[in-house]
Protein backbone atom coordinates (compact mmCIF):
# COMPACT_ATOMS: atom_id res chain seq x y z
CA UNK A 1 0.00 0.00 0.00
CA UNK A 2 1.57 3.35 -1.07
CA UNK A 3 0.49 6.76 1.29
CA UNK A 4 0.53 9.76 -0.81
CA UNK A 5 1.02 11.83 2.03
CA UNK A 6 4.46 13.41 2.65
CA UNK A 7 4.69 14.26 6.68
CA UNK A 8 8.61 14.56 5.56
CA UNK A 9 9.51 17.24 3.65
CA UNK A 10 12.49 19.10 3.07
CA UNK A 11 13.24 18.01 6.43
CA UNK A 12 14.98 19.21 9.99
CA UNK A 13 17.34 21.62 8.76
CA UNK A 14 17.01 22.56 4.64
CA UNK A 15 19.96 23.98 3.36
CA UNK A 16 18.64 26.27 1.11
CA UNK A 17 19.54 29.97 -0.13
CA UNK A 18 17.66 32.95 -1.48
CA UNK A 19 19.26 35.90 -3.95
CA UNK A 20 21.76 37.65 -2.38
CA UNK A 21 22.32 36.09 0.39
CA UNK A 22 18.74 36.80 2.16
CA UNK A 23 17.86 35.84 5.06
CA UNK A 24 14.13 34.99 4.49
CA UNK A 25 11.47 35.90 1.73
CA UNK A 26 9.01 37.72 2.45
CA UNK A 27 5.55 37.75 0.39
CA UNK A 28 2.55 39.86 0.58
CA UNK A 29 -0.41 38.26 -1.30
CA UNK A 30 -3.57 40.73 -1.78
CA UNK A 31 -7.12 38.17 -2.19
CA UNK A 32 -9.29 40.02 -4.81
CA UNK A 33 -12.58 38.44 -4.54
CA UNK A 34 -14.85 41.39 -4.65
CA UNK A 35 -17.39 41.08 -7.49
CA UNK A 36 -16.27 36.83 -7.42
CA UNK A 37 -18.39 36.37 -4.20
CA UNK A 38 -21.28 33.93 -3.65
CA UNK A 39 -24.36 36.63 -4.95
CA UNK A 40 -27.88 35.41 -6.51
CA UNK A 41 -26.72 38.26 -9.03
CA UNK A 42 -24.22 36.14 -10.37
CA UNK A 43 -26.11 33.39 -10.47
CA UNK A 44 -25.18 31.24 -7.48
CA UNK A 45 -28.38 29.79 -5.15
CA UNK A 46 -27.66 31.56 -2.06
CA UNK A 47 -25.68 35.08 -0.97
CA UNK A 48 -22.11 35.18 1.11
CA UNK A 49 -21.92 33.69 4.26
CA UNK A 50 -17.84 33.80 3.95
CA UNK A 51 -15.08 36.11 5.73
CA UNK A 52 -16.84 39.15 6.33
CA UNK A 53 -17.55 41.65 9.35
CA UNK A 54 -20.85 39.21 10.09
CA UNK A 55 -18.92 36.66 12.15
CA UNK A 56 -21.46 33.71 11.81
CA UNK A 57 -22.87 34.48 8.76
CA UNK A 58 -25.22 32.17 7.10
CA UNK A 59 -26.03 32.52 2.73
CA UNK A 60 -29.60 33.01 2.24
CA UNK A 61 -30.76 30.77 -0.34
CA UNK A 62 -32.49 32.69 -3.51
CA UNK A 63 -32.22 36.40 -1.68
CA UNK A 64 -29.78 38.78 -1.72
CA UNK A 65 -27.91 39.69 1.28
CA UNK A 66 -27.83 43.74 1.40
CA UNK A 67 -25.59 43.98 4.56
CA UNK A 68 -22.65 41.18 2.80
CA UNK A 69 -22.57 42.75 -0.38
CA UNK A 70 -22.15 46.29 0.66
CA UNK A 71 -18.68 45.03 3.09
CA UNK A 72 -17.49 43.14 0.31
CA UNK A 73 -18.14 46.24 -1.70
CA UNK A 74 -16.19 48.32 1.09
CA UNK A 75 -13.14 46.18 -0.07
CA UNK A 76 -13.01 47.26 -3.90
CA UNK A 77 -14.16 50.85 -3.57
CA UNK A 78 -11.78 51.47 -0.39
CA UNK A 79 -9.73 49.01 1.08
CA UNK A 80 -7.92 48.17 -2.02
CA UNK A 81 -6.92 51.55 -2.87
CA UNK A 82 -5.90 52.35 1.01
CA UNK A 83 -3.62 48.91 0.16
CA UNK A 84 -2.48 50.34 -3.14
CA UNK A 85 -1.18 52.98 -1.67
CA UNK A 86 0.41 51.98 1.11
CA UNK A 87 1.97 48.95 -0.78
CA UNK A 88 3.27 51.35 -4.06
CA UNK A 89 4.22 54.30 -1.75
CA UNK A 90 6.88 51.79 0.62
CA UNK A 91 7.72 50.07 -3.11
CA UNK A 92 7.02 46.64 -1.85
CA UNK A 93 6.24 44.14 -4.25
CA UNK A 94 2.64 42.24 -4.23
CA UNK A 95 0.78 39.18 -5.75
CA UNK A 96 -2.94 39.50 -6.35
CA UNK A 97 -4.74 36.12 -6.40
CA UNK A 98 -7.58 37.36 -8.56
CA UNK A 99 -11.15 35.52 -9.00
CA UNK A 100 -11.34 35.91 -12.57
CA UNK A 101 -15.13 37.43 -12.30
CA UNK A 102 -14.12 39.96 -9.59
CA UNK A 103 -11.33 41.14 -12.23
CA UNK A 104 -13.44 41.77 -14.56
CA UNK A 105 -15.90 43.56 -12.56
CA UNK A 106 -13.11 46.00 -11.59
CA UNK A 107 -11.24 47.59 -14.51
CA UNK A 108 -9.64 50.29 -12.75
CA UNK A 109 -8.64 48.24 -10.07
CA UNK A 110 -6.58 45.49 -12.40
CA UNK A 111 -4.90 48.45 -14.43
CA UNK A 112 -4.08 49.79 -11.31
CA UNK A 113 -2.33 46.39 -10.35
CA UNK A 114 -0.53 46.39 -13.40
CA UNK A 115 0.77 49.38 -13.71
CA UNK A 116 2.34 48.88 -10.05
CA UNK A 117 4.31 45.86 -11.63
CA UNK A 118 2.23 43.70 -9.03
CA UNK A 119 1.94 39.99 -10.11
CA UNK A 120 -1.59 38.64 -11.20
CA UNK A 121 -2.40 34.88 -10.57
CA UNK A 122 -5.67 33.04 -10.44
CA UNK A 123 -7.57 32.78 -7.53
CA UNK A 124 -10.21 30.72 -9.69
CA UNK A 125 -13.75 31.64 -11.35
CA UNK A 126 -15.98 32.61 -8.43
CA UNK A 127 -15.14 33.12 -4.59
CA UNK A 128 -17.20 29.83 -3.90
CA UNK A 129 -16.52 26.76 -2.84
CA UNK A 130 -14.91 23.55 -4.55
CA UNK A 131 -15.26 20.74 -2.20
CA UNK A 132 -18.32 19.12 -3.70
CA UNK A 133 -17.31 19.45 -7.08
CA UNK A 134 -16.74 16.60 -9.17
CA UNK A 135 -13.56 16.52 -10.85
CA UNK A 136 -14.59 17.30 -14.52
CA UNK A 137 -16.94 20.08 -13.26
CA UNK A 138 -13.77 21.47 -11.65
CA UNK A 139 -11.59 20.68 -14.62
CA UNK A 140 -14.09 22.68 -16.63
CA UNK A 141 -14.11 26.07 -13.98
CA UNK A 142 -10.43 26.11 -14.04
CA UNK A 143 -10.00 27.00 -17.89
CA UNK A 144 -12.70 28.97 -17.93
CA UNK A 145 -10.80 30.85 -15.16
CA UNK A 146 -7.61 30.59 -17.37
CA UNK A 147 -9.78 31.73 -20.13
CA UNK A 148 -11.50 34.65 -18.54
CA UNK A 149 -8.22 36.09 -16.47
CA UNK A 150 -6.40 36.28 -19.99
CA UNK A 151 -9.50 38.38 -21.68
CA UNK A 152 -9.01 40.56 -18.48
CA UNK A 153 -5.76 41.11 -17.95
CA UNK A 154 -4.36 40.32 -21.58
CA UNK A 155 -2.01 37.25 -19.88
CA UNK A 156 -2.48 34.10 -18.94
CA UNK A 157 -1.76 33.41 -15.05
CA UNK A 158 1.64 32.39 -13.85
CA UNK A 159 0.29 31.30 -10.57
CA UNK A 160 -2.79 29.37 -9.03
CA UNK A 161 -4.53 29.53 -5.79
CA UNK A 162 -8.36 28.35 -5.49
CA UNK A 163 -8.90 28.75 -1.87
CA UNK A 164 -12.00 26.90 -1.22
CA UNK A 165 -10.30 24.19 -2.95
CA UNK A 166 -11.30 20.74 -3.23
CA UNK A 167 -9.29 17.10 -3.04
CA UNK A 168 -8.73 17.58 -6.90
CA UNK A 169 -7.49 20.78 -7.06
CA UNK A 170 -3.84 20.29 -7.03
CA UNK A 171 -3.57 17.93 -9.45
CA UNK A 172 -5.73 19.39 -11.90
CA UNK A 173 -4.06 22.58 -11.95
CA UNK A 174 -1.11 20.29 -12.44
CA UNK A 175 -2.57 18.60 -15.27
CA UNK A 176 -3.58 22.00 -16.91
CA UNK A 177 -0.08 22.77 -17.07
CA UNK A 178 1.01 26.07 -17.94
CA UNK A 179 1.74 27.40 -14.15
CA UNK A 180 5.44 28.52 -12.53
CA UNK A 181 3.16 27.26 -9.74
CA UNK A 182 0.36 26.54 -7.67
CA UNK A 183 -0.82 27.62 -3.85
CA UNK A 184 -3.35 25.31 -2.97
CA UNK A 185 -1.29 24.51 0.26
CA UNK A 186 -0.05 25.30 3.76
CA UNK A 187 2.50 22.21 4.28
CA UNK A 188 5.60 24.23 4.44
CA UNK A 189 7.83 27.34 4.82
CA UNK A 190 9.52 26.34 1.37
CA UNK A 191 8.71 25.67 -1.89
CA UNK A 192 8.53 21.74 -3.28
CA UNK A 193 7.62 20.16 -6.34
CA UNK A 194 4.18 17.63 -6.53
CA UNK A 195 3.33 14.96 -9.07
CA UNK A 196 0.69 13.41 -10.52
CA UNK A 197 0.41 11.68 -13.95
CA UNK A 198 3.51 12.15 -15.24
CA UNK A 199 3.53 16.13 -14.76
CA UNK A 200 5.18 17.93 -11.91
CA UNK A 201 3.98 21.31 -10.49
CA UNK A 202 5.80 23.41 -7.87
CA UNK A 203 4.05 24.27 -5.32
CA UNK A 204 4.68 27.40 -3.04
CA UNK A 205 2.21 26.92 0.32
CA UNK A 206 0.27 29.74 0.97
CA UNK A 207 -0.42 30.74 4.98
CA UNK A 208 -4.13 31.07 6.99
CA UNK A 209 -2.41 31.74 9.94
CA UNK A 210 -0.42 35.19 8.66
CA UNK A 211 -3.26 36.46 7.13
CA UNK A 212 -6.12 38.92 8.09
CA UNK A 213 -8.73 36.71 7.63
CA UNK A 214 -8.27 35.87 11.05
CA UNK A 215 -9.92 39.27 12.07
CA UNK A 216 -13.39 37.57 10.91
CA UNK A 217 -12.75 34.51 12.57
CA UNK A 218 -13.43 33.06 15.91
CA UNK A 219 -10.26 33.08 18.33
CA UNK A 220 -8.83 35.67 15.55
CA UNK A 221 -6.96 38.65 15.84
CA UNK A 222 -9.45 41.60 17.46
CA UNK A 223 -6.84 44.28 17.45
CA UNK A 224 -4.19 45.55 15.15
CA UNK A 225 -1.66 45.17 17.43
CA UNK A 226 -2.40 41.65 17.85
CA UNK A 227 -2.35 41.37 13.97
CA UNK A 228 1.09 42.91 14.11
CA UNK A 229 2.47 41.31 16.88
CA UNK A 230 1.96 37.45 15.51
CA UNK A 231 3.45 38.96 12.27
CA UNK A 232 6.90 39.87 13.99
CA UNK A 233 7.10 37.10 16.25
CA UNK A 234 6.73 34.81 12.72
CA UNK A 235 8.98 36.99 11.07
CA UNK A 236 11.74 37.08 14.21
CA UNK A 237 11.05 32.99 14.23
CA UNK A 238 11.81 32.61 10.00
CA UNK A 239 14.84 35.68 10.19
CA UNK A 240 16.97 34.06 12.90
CA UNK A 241 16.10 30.69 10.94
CA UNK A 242 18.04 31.93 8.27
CA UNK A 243 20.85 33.51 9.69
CA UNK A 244 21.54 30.42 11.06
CA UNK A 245 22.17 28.53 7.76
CA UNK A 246 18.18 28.00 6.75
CA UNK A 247 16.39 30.79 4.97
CA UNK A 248 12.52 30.28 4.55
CA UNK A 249 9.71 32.03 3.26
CA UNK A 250 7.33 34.44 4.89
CA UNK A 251 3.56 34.94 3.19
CA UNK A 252 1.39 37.22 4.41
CA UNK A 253 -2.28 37.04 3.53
CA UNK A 254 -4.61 40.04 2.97
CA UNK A 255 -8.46 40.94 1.63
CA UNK A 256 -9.34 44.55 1.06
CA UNK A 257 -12.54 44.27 3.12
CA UNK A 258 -10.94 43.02 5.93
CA UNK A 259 -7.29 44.48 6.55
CA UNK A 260 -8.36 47.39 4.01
CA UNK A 261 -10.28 48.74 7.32
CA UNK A 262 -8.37 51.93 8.55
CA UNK A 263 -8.41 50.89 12.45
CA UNK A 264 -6.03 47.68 10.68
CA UNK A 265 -4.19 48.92 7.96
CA UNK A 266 -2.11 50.85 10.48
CA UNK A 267 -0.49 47.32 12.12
CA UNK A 268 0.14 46.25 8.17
CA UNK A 269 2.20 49.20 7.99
CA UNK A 270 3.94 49.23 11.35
CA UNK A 271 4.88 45.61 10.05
CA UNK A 272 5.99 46.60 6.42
CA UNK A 273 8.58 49.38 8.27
CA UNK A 274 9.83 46.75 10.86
CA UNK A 275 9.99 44.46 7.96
CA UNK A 276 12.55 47.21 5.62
CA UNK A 277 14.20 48.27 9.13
CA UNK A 278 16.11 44.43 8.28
CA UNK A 279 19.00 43.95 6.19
CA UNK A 280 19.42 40.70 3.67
CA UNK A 281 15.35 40.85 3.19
CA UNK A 282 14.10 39.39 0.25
CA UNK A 283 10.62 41.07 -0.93
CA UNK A 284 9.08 39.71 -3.76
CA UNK A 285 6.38 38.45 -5.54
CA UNK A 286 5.71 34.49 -5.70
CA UNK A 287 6.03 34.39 -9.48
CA UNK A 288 9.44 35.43 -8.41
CA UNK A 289 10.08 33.26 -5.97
CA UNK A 290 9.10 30.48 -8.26
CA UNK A 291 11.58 31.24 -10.80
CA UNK A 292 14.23 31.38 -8.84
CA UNK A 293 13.09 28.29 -7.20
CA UNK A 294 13.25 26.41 -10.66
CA UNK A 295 16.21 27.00 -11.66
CA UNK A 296 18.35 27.04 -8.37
CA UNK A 297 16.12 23.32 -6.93
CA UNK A 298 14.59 21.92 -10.11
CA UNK A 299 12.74 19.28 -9.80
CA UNK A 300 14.22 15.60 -9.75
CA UNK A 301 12.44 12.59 -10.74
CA UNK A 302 11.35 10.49 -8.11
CA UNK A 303 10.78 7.06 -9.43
CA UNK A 304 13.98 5.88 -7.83
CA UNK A 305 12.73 6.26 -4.37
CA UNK A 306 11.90 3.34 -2.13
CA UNK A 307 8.53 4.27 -1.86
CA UNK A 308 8.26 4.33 -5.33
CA UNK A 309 9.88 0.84 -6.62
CA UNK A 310 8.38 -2.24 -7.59
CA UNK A 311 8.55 -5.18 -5.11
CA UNK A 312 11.13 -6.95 -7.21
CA UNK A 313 13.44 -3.63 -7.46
CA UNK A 314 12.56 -3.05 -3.38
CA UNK A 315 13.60 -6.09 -2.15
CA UNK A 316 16.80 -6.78 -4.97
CA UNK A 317 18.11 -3.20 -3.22
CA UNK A 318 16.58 -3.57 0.47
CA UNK A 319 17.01 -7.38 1.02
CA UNK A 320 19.78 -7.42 2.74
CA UNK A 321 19.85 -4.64 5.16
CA UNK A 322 18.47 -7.20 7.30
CA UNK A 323 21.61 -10.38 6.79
CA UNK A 324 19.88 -12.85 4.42
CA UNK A 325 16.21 -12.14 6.02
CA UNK A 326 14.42 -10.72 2.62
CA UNK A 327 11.22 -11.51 3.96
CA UNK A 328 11.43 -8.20 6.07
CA UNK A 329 11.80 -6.35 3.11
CA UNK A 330 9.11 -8.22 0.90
CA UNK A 331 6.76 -7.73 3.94
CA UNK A 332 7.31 -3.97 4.27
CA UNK A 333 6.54 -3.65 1.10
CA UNK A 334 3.47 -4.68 1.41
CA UNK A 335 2.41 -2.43 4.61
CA UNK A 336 1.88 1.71 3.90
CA UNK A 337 5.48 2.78 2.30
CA UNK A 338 5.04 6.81 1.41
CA UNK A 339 7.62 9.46 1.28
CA UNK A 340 8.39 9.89 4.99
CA UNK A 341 10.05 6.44 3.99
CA UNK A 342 12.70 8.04 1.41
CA UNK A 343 14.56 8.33 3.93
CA UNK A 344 17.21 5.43 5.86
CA UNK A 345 15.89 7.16 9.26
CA UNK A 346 12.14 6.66 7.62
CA UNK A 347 12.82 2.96 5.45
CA UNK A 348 14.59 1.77 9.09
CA UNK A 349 11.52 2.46 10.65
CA UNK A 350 9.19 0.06 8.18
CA UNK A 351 12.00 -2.70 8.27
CA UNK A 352 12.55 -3.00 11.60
CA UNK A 353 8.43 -2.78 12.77
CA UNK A 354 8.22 -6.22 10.48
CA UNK A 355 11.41 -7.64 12.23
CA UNK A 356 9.90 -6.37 16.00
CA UNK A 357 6.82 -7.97 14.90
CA UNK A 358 7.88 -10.80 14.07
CA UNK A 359 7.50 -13.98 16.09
CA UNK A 360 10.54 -15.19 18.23
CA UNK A 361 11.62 -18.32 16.31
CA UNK A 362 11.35 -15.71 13.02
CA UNK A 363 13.73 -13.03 14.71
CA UNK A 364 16.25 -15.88 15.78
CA UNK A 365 16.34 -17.55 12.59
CA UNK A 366 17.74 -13.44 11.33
CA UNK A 367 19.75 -13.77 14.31
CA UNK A 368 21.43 -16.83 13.55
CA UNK A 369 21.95 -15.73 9.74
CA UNK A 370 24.66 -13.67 10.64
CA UNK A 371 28.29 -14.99 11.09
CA UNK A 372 30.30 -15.02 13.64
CA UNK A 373 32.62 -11.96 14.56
CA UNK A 374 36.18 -12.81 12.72
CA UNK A 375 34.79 -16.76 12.74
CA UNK A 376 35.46 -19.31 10.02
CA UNK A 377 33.49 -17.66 7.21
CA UNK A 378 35.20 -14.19 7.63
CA UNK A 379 38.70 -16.44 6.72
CA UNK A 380 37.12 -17.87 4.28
CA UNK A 381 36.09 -14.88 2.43
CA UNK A 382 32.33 -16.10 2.39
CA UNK A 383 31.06 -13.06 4.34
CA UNK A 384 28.00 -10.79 1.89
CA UNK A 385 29.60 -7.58 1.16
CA UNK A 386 28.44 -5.37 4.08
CA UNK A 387 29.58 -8.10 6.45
CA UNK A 388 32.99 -7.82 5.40
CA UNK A 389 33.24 -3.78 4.68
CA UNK A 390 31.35 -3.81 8.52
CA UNK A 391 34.38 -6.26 9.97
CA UNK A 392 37.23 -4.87 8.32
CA UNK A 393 36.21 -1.33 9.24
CA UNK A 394 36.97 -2.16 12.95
CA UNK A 395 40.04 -3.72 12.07
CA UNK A 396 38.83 -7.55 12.31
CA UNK A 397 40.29 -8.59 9.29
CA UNK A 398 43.96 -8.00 10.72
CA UNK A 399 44.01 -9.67 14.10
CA UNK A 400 47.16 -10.92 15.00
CA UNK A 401 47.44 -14.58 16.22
CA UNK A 402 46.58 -13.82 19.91
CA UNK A 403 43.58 -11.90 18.79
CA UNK A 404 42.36 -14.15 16.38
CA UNK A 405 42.25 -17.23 18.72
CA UNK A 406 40.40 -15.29 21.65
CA UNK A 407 37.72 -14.70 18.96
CA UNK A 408 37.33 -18.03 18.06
CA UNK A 409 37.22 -19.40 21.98
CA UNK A 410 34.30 -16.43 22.89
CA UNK A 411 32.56 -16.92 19.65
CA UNK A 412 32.50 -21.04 20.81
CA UNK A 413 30.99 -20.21 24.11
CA UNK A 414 28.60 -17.82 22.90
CA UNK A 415 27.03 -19.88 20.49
CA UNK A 416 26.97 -22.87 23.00
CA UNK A 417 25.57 -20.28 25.96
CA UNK A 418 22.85 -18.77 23.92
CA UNK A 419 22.28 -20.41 20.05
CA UNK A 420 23.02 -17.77 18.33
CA UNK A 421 26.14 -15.59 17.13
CA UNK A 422 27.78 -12.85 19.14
CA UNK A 423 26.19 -9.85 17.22
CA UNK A 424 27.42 -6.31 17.64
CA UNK A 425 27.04 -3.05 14.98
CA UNK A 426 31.12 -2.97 15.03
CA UNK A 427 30.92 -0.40 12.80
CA UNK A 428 33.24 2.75 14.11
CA UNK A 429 34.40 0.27 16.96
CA UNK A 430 37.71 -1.03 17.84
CA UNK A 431 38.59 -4.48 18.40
CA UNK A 432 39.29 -3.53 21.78
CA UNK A 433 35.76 -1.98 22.40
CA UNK A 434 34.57 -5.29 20.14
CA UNK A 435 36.08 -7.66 22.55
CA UNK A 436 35.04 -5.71 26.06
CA UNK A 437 31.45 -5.71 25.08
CA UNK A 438 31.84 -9.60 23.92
CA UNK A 439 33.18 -10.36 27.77
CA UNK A 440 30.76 -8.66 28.72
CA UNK A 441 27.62 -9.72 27.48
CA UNK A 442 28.49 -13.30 27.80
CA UNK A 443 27.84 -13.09 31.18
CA UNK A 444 24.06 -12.13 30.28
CA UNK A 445 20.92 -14.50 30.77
CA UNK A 446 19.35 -15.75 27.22
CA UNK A 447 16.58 -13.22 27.27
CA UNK A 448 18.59 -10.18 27.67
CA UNK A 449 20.80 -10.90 25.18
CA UNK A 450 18.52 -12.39 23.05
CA UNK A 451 16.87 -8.57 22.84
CA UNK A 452 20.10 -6.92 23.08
CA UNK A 453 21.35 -9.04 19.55
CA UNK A 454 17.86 -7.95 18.06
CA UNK A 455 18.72 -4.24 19.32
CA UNK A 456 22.24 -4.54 17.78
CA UNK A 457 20.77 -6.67 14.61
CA UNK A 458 18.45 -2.51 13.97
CA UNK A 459 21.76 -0.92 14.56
CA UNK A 460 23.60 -2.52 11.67
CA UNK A 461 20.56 -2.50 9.46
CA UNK A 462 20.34 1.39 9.88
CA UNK A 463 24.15 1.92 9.46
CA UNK A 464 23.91 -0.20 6.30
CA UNK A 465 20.93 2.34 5.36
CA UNK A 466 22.88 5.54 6.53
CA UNK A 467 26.11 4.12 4.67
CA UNK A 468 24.84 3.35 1.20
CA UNK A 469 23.83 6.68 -0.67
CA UNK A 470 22.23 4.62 -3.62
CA UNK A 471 19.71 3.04 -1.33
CA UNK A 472 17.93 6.47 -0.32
CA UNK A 473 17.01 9.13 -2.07
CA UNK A 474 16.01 11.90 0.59
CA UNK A 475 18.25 13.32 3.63
């Protein structure tokens, strides 16, 4: 069974860079939806009942809704220009996800937008939402969304976000083709690239937390200083990120009805100076950062990942992490594999739950597969190739004669004591260490060391993991 899900990402600590040197990114995204909004005018069944000053709001099916229109109206008559001017006069770049219908109810307001330089992309047909749709219903909505934002603006869209987006979204925005990339998620502070039949699509998450919908929310922001305070403390959080060695991305999200209110456009601006008051600041718009992302981390095919191969190819590479046990890997493969498994930390994990869940007589039957520390098939060269790069690395392929026959006599009354070899991840060990923990352990009843070879039987199946670069694809 293969999990789409990836709960792994770029993960702990992405080295990653941004032009010149920057610290972090920072993106402001305006949400024009004005005009795009649920409205028996435009032909939907009921009025708005979405992000508004009516916390609670409920559509009224077949009427309109005076009150909603007229704040939604608020934002394209005055809160956009308040943000037009406050974004053009401190020369800070902008995205617009534009509903295609709102656009082209509000001329001025795209040339406006334009001749700012600030970056169009879709934000769909209609402000509505998609999570009913069926997929060729939505297939159909997004080129006519293509279609209509091209008439408007006189170019197609660079970028995608729908918003009120349903389980298809992403990968039929993919399958349209044509995007630098898409928005429909919130899984990270950094770019990464998605797939889906055949086709790959960056993806640049967007943020619901940063964003001033949260002022017509419950447990939202009620004050501008609130507003602005969550906005530095993110910002402090992603800057001292990147000075230490790993620069992410900032976005900001914004509505002219909502943060285009004077008593909150005043914390927006407090944050765009303490924003500019930073050196190594990269403002830009996410057409930008896409571009940039493309060519510095392009994408890389992923069909060579574990999570990705056949059985046959899985357990031909993964067979013998585990000495001469490929059940374990031919059993993983048949459990939930996904990307969080790309890595040897992540493909450890899946191995060794089939070898911990395996009954007793299974796990000493892997136990007894190995061979004996610098024992009989070591001199005879009959050891599998990580067996004898393991040995030799901790020097047990050049014991002197002394050394050699004190092997032999503990490896006798180990095997006799217990029924199974003396095992022991030697990697990075001396022969020294090697021999103190053999003396050691000999002394222990069956059951402890019967766990403690299983223990050390995962430690030399991850090191084999960590070791070979070919047999992971992620860090």
């Amino acid at each position: 069974m293969r999990y789409s899900r990836d709960l792994w990402g770029h993960g702990p600590s992405p080295r990653t860079s941004w032009p010149d040197q920057a610290r972090i990114a920072v993106q402001f995204v305006v949400n024009y939806e004005e005009g795009g909004e649920n409205c028996v005018l435009h032909g939907d069944a009921a009025s708005e009942a979405f992000l508004s000053e009516i916390v609670g709001a409920q559509g009224w099916p077949g009427k309109r809704h005076w009150n909603m229109e007229s704040i939604y109206e608020y934002g394209a008559r005055a809160g956009f220009w308040r943000l037009h001017r406050l974004f053009t006069g401190k020369n800070v770049p902008v995205t617009v996800y534009g509903v295609a219908t709102a656009l082209k109810r509000s001329p001025g307001q795209v040339a406006a937008m334009q001749e700012a330089g600030w970056e169009i992309a879709s934000h769909g047909l209609k402000w509505i939402e998609h999570r009913d749709f069926d997929i060729e219903r939505e297939r159909a909505e997004i080129a006519d969304a293509i279609r209509l934002h091209t008439v408007v603006t006189g170019e197609r869209p660079r970028g995608w976000y729908t918003g009120r987006c349903s389980e298809n979204t992403l990968d039929l925005v993919t399958e349209a083709g044509g995007f630098d990339y898409v928005s429909d998620s919130y899984a990270d502070d950094l770019p990464y690239w998605h797939e889906h039949a055949g086709r790959h699509q960056l993806v640049i998450p967007y943020t619901l937390d940063a964003n001033d919908m949260r002022f017509a929310t419950a447990q939202g922001f009620n004050s501008g200083d609130q507003f602005f305070t969550y906005l530095k403390d993110s910002f402090d959080i992603l800057y001292a990120e990147g000075l230490a060695g790993s620069p992410k991305m900032m976005s900001i999200g914004l509505h002219c009805r909502i943060v285009g209110r004077p008593g909150r456009v005043a914390a927006l601006e407090r944050f765009l100076d303490y924003v500019k008051g930073h050196e190594r600041v990269w403002l830009a718009r996410r057409v930008d950062i896409a571009r940039y992302w493309t060519e510095s981390y392009p994408f890389q095919p992923n069909a060579d990942r574990p999570s990705r191969l056949s059985e046959e190819a899985f357990v031909a590479r993964f067979g013998g992490v585990f000495e001469h046990s490929d059940w374990i890997a031919r059993r993983a493969f048949e459990r939930e594999l996904g990307p969080a498994n790309d890595t040897a930390i992540g493909l450890h994990a899946a191995l060794a739950a089939v070898f911990r869940e395996a009954s007793e007589a299974e796990r000493l039957a892997v136990l007894k597969a190995h061979p004996d520390l610098a024992g009989k098939l070591a001199a005879a060269k009959r050891l599998t190739e990580s067996s004898t790069e393991e040995q030799a690395s901790a020097g047990l392929d050049a014991l002197t004669d002394s050394e050699r026959e004190r092997f032999a006599a503990l490896n006798g009354a180990y095997v006799e004591k217990f029924g199974f070899p003396f095992i022991m991840a030697v990697k990075g060990r001396s022969k020294d260490e090697i021999l103190a923990a053999f003396e050691s352990r000999i002394a222990n009843d069956r059951q402890s060391e019967f766990e403690t070879a299983c223990r050390q039987v995962e430690r030399i199946a991850l090191l084999r993991l960590r070791g070979h670069a070919e047999g992971v694809t992620r860090q």
